[in-house]
N, C-alpha and C. Protein backbone atom coordinates (compact mmCIF):
# COMPACT_ATOMS: atom_id res chain seq x y z
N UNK A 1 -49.77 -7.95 43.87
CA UNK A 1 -51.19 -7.85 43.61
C UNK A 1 -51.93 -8.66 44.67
N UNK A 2 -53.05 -8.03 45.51
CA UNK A 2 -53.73 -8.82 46.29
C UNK A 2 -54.65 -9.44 45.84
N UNK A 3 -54.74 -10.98 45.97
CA UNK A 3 -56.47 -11.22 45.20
C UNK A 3 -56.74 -12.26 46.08
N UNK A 4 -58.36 -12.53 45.71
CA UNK A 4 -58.85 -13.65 46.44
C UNK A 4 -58.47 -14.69 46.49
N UNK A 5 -57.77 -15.19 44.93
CA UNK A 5 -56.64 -16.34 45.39
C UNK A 5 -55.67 -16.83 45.81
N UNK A 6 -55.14 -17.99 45.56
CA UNK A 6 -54.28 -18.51 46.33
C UNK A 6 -52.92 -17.65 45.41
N UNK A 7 -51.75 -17.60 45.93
CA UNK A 7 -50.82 -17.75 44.79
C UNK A 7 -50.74 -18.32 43.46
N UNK A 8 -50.19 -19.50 44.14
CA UNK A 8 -50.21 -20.49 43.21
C UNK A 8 -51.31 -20.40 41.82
N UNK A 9 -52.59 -20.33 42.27
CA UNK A 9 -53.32 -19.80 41.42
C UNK A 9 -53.29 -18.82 40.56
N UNK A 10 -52.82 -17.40 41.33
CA UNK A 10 -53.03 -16.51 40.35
C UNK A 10 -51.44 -16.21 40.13
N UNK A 11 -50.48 -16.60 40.28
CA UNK A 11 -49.11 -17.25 39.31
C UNK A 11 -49.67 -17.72 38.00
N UNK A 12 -50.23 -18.99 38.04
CA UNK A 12 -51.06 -19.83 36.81
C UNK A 12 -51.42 -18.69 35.83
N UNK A 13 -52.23 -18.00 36.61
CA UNK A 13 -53.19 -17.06 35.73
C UNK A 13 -52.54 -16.08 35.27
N UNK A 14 -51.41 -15.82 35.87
CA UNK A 14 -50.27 -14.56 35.21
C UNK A 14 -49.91 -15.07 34.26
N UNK A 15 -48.77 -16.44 34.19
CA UNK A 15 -48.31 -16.83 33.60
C UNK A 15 -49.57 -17.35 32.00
N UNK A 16 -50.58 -17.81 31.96
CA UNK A 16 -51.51 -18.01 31.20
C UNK A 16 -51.79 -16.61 30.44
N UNK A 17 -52.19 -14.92 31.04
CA UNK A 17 -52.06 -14.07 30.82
C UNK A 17 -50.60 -13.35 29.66
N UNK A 18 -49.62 -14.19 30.36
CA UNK A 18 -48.37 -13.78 29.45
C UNK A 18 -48.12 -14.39 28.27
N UNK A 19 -48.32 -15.23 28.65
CA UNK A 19 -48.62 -16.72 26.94
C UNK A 19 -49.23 -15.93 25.81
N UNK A 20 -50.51 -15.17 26.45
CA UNK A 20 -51.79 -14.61 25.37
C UNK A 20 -50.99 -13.28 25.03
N UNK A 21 -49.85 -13.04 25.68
CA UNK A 21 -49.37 -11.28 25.04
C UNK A 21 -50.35 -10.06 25.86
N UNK A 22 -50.62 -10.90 27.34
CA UNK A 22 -51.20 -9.39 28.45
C UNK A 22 -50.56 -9.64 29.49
N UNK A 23 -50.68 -8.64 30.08
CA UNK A 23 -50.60 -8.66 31.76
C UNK A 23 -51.33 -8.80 32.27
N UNK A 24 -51.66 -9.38 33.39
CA UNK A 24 -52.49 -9.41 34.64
C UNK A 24 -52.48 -8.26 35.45
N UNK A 25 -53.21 -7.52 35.52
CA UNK A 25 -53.10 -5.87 36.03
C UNK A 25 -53.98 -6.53 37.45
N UNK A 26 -55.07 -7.25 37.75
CA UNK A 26 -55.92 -7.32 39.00
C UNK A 26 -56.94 -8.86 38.87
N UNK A 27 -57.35 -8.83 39.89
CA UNK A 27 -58.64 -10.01 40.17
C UNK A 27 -58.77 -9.37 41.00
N UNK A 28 -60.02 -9.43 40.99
CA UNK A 28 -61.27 -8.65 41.37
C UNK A 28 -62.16 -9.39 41.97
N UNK A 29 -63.02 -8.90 43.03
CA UNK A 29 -64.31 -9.65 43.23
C UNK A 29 -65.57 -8.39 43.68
N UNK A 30 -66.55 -9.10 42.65
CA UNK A 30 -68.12 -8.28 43.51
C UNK A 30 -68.93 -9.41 43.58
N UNK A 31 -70.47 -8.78 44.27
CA UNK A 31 -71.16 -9.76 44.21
C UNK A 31 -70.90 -10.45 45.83
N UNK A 32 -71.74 -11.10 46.18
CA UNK A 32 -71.46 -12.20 47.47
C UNK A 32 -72.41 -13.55 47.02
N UNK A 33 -72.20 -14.93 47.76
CA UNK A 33 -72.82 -16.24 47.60
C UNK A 33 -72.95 -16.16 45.74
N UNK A 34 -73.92 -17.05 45.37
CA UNK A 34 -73.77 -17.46 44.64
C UNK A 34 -73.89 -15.68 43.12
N UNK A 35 -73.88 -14.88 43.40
CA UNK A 35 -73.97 -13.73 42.50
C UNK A 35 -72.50 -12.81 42.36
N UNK A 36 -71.41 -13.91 43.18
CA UNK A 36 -70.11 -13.92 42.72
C UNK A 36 -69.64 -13.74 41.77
N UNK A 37 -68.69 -12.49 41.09
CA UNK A 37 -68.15 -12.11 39.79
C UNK A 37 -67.02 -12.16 40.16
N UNK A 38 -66.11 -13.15 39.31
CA UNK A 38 -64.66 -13.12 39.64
C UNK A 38 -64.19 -12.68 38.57
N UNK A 39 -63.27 -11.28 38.61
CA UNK A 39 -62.68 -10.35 37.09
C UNK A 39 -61.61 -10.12 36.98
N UNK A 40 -60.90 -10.66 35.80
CA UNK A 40 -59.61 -10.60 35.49
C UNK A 40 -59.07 -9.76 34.76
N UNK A 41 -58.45 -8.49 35.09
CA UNK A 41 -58.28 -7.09 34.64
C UNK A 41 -57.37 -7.39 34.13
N UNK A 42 -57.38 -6.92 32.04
CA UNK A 42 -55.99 -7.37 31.50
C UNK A 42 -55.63 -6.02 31.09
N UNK A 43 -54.35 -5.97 30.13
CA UNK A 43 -54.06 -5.22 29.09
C UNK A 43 -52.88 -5.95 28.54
N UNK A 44 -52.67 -5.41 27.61
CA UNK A 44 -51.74 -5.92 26.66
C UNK A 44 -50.71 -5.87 26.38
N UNK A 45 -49.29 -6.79 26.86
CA UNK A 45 -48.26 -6.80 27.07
C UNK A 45 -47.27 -5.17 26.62
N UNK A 46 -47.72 -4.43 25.60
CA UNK A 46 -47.57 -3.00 25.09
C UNK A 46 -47.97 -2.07 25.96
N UNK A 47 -49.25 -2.68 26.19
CA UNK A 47 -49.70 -1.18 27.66
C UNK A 47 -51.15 -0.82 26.69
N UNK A 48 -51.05 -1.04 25.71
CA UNK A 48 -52.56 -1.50 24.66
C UNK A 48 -53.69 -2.07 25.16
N UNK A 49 -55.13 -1.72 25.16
CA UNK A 49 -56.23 -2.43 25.51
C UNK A 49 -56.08 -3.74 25.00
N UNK A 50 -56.38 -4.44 25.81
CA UNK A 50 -56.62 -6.02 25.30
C UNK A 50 -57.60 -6.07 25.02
N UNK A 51 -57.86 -7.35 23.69
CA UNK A 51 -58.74 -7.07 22.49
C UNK A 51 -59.51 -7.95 23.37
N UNK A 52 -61.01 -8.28 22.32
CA UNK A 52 -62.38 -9.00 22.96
C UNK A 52 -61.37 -10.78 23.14
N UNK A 53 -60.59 -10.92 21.41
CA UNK A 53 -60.01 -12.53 21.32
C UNK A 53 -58.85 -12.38 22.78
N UNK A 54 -58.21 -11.45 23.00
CA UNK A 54 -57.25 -11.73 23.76
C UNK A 54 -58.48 -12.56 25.29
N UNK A 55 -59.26 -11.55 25.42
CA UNK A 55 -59.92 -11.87 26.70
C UNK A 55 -60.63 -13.26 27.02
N UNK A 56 -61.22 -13.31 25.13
CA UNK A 56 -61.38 -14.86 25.24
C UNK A 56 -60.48 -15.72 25.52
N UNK A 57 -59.56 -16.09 25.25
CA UNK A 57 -58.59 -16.81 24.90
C UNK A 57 -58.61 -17.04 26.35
N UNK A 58 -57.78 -15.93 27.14
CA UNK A 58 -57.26 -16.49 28.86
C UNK A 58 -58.34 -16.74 29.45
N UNK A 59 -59.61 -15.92 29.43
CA UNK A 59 -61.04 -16.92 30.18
C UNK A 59 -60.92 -18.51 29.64
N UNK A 60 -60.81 -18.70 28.77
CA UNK A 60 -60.43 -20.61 28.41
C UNK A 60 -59.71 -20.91 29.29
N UNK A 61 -58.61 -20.57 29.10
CA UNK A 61 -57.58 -21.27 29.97
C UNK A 61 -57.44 -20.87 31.85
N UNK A 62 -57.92 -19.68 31.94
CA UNK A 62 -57.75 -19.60 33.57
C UNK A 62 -59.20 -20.31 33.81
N UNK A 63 -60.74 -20.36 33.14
CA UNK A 63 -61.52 -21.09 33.71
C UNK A 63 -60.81 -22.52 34.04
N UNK A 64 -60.42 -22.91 33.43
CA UNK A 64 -59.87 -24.45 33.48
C UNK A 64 -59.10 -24.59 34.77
N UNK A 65 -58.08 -23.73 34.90
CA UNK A 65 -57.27 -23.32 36.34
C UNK A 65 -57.90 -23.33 37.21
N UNK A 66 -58.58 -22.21 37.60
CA UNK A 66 -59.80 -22.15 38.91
C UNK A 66 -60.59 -23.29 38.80
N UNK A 67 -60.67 -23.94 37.80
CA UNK A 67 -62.20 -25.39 38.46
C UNK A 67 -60.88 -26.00 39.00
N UNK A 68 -59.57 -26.38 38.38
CA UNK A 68 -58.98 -27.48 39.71
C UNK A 68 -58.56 -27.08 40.59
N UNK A 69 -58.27 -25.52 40.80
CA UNK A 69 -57.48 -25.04 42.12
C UNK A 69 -58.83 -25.35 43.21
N UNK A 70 -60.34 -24.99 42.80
CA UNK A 70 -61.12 -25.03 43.61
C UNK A 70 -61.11 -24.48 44.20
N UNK A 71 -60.67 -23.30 44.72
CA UNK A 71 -60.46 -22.01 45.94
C UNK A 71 -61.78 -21.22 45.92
N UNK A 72 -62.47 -21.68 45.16
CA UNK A 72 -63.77 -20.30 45.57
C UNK A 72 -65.20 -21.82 46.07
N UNK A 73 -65.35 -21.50 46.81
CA UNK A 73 -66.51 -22.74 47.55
C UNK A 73 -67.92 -22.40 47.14
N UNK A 74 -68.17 -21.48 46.52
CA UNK A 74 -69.87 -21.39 45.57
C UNK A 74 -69.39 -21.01 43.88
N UNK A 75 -70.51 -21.09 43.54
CA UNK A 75 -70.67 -20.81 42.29
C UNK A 75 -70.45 -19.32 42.28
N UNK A 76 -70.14 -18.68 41.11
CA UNK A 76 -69.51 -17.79 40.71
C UNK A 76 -69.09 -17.58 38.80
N UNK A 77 -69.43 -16.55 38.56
CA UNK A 77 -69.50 -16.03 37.40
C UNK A 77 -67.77 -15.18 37.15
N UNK A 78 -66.96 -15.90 36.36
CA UNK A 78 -65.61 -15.39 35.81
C UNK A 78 -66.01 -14.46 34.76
N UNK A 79 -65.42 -13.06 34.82
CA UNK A 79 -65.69 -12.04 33.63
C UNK A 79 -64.04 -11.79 33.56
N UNK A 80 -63.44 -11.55 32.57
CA UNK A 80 -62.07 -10.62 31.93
C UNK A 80 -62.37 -9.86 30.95
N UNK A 81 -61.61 -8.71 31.57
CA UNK A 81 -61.87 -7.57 30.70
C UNK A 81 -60.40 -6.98 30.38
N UNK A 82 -60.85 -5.96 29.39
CA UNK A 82 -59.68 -4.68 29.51
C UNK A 82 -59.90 -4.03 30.20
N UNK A 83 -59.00 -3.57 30.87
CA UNK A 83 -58.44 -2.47 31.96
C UNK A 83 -59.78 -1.20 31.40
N UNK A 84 -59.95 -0.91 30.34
CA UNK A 84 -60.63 0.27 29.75
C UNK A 84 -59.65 1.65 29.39
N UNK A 85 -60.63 2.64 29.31
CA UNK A 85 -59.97 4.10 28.80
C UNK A 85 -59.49 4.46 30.57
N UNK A 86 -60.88 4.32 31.61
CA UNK A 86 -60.55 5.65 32.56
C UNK A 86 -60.07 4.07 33.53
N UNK A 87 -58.77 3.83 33.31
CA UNK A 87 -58.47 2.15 33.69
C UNK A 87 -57.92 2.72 35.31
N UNK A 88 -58.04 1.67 36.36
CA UNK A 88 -57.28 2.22 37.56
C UNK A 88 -56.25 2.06 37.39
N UNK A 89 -55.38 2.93 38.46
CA UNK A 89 -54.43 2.63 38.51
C UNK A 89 -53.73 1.82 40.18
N UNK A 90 -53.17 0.12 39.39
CA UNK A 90 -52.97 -0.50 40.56
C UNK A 90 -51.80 -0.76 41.29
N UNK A 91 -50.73 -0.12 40.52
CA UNK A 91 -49.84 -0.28 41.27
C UNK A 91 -48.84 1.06 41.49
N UNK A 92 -47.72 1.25 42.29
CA UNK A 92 -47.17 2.49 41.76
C UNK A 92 -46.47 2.52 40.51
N UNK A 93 -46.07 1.27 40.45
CA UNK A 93 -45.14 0.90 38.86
C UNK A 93 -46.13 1.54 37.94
N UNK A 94 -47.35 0.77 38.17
CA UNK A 94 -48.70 1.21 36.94
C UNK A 94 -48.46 2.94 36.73
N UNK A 95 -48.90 3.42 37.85
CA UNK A 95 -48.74 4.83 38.23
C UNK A 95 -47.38 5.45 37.34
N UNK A 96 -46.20 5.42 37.47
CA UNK A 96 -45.16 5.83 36.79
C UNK A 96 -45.49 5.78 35.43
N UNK A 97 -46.17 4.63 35.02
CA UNK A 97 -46.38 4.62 33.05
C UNK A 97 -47.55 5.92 32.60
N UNK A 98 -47.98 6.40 33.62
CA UNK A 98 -48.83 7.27 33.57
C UNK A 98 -48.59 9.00 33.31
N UNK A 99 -47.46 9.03 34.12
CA UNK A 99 -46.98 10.13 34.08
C UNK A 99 -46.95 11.40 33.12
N UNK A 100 -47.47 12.00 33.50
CA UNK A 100 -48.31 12.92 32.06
C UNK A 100 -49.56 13.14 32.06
N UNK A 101 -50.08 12.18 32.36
CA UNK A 101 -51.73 11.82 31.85
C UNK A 101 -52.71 12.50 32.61
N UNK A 102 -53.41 12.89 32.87
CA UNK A 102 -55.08 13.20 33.71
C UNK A 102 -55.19 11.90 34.25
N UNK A 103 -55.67 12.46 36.19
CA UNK A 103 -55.66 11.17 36.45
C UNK A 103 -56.85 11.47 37.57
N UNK A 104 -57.79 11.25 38.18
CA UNK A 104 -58.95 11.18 39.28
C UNK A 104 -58.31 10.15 40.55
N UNK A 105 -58.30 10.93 41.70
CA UNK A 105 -58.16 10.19 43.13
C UNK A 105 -59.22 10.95 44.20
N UNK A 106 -59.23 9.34 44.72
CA UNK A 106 -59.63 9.14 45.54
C UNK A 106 -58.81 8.88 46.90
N UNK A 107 -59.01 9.62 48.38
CA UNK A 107 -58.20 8.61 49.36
C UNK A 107 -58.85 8.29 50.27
N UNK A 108 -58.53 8.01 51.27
CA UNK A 108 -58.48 7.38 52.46
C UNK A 108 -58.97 8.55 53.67
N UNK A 109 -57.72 9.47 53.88
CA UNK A 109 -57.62 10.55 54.37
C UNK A 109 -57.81 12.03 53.52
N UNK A 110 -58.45 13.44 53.80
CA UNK A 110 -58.06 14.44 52.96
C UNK A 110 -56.73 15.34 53.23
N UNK A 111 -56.42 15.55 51.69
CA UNK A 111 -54.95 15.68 51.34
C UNK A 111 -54.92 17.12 51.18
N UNK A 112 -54.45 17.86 51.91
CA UNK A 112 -54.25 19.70 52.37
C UNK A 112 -53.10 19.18 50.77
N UNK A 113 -53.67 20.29 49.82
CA UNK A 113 -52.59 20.47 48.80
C UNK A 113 -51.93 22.02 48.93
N UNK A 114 -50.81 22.45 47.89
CA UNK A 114 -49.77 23.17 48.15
C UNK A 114 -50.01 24.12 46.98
N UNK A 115 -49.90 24.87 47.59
CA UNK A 115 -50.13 26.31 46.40
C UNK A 115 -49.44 26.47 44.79
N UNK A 116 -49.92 26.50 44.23
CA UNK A 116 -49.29 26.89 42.99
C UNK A 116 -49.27 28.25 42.45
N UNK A 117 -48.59 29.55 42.11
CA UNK A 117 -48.96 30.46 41.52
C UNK A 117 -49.69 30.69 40.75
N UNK A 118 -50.46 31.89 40.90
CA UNK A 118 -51.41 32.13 39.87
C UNK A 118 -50.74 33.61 38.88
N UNK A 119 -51.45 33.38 37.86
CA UNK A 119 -50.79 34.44 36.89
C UNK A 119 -51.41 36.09 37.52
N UNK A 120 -52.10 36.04 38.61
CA UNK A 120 -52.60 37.65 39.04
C UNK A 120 -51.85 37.14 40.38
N UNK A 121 -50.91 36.33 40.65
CA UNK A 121 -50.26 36.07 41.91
C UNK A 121 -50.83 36.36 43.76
N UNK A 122 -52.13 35.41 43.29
CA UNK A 122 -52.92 35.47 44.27
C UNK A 122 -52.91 33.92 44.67
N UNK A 123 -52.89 33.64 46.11
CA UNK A 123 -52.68 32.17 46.73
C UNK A 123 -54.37 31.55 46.58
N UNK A 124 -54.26 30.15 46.36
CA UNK A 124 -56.19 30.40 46.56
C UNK A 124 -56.21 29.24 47.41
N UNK A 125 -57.30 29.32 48.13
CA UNK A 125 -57.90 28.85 49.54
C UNK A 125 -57.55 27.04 49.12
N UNK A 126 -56.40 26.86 50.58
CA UNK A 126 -55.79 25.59 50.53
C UNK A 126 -57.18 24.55 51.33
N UNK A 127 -57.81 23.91 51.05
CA UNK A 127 -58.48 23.56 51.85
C UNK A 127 -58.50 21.94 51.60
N UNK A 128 -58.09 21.10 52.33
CA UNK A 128 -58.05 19.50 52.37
C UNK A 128 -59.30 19.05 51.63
N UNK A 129 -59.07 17.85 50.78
CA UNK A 129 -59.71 17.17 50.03
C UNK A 129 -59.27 15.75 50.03
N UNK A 130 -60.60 14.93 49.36
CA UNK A 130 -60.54 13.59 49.39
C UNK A 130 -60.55 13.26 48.01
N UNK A 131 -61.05 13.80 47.43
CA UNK A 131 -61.53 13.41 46.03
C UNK A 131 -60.78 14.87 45.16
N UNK A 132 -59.66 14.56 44.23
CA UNK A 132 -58.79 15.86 43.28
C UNK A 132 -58.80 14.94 41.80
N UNK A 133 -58.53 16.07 41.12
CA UNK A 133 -58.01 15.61 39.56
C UNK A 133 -57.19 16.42 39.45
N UNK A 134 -56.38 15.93 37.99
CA UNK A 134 -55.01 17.06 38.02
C UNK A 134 -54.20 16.06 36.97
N UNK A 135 -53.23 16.49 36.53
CA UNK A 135 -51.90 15.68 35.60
C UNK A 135 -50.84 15.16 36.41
N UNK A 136 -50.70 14.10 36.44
CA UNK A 136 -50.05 13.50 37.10
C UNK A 136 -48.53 13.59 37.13
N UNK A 137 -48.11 14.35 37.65
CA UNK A 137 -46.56 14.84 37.33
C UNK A 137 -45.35 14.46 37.58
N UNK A 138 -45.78 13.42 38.67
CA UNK A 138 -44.10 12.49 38.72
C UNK A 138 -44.80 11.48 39.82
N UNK A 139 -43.95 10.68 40.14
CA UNK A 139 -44.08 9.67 40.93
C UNK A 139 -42.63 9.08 41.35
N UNK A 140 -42.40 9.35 42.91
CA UNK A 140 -41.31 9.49 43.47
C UNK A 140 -40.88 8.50 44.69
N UNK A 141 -40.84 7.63 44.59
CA UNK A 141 -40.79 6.67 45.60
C UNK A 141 -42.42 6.06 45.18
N UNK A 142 -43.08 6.12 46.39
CA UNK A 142 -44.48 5.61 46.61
C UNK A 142 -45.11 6.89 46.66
N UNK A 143 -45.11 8.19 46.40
CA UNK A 143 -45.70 9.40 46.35
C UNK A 143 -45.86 9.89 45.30
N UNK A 144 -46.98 10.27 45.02
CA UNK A 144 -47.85 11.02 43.33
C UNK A 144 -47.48 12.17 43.59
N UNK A 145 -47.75 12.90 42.30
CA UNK A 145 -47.44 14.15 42.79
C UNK A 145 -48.62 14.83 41.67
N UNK A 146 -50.17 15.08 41.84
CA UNK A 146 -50.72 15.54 41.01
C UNK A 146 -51.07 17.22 40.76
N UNK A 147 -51.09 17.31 39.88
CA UNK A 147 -51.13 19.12 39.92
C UNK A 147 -52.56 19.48 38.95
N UNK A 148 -53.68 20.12 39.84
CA UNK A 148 -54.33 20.40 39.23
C UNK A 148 -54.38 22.37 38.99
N UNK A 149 -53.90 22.31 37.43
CA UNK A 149 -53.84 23.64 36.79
C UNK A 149 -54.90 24.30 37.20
N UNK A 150 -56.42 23.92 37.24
CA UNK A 150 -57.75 25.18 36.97
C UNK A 150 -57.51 25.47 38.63
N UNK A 151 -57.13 24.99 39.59
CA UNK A 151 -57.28 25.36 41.23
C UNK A 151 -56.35 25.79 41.17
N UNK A 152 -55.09 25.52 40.72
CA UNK A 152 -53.87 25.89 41.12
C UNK A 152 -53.37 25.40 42.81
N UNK A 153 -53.45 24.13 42.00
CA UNK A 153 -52.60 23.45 43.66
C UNK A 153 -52.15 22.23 42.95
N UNK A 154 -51.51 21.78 43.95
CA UNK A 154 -50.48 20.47 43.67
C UNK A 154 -50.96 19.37 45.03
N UNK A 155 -51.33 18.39 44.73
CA UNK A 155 -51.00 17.48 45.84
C UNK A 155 -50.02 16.25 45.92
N UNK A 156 -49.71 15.85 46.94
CA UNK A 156 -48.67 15.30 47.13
C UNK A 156 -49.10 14.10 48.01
N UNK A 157 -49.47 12.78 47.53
CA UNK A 157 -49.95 11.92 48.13
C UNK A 157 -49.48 10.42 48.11
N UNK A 158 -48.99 9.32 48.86
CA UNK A 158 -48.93 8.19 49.09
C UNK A 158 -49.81 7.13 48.37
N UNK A 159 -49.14 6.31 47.70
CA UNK A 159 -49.76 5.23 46.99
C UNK A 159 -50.60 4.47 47.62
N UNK A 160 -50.62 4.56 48.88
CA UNK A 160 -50.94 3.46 49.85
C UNK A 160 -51.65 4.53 50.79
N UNK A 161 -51.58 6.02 50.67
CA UNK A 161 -52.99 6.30 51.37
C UNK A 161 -54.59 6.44 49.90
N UNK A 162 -53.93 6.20 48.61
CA UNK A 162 -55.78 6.19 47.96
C UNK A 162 -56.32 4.76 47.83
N UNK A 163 -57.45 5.13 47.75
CA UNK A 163 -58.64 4.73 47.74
C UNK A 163 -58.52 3.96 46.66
N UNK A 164 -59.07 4.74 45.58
CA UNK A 164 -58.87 4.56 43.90
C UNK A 164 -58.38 5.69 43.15
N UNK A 165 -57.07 5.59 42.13
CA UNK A 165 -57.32 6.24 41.11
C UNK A 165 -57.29 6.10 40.13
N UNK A 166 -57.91 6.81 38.97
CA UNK A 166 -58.16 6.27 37.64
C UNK A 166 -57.04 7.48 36.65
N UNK A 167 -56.99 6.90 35.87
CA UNK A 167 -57.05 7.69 34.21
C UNK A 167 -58.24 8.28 33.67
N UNK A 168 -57.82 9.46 33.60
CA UNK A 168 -59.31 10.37 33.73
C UNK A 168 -59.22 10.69 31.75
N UNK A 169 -60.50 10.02 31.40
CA UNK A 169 -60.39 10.34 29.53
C UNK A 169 -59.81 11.73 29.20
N UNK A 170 -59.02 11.98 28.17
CA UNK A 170 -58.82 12.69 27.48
C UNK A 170 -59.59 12.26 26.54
N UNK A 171 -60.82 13.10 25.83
CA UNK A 171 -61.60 12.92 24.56
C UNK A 171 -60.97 13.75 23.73
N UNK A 172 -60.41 13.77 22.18
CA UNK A 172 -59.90 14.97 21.65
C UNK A 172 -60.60 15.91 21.11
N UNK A 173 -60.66 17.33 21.19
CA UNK A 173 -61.09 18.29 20.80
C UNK A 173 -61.45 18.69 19.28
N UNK A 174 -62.25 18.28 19.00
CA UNK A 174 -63.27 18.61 17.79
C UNK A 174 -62.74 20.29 17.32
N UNK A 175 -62.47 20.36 16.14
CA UNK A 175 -62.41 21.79 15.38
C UNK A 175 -63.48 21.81 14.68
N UNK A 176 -64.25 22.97 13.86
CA UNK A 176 -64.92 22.94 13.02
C UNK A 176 -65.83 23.95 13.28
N UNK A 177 -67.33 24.18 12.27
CA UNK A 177 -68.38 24.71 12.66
C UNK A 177 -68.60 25.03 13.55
N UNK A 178 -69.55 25.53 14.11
CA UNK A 178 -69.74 25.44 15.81
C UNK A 178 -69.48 24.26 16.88
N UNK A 179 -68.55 24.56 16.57
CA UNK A 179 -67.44 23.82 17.73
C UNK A 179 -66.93 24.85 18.74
């Protein structure tokens, strides 16, 4: 995990994180000079949103950490959160627990994807992209492999060429009345 701190520091803050029953998924920074937000992306040792108490709890104890490590030289505002529903995804490990899921990327470079059959067995226009969604269908080394059904293409992309990608909500489908 890359972050603005030192090791040592955000070791502390893992290990403080694991005590409470989460992981440390990221630290984060926005903001510049003193409108500095330093954010500690959790979830819950299960793979479960971490609750509002979990988040309290390690803001106690990692604030305490960061005032003696002293590594940030202005003032600055500490937020921890849960990861959320449409949570990124930060690592490839992360990525593998995913597998299955709806997922939104972003990269770096655009990614020429690979044809998928269509049921009137017509090819449809391969044309490079930066920004795809799709179900995330395996993860093979450091390479995704997302397949989006409504285009009918597959892409095949490097962990380390995106940008960002997320977990794209599944909301569940309402039956009923006019539904």
């Amino acid at each position: 995990m890359k972050t603005p701190l030192g090791d040592k520091t955000t070791s502390e803050i893992g290990a403080i994180a694991v005590e409470k029953g989460c992981r440390l998924l990221a630290i984060e920074t926005a903001g510049a000079g003193r409108f500095t937000v330093l954010r500690l992306v959790l979830e819950r040792a299960d793979g479960s949103a971490a609750t509002v108490d979990d988040c309290e709890a390690v803001s106690r104890e990692a604030s305490a950490v960061l005032d003696a490590a002293d590594e940030i030289a202005h003032r600055y505002t500490l937020e921890v959160s849960s990861a959320g529903l449409d949570r990124k995804l930060y690592t490839v490990d992360d990525a593998r627990r995913f597998v299955g899921r709806r997922v939104r990327v972003k990269t770096e470079e655009p990614v020429v994807p690979e044809p998928q059959p269509t049921a009137s067995g017509k090819t449809p226009a391969l044309s490079p992209a930066r920004n795809f969604a799709g179900r995330l269908e395996s993860v093979d080394g450091d390479r995704l492999t997302v397949v989006d059904e409504l285009e009918h293409k597959t892409y095949n992309v490097r962990f380390g060429d995106i940008r960002l990608a997320r977990l794209d909500v599944e909301w569940p489908r309402r039956e009923g009345p006019g539904r």
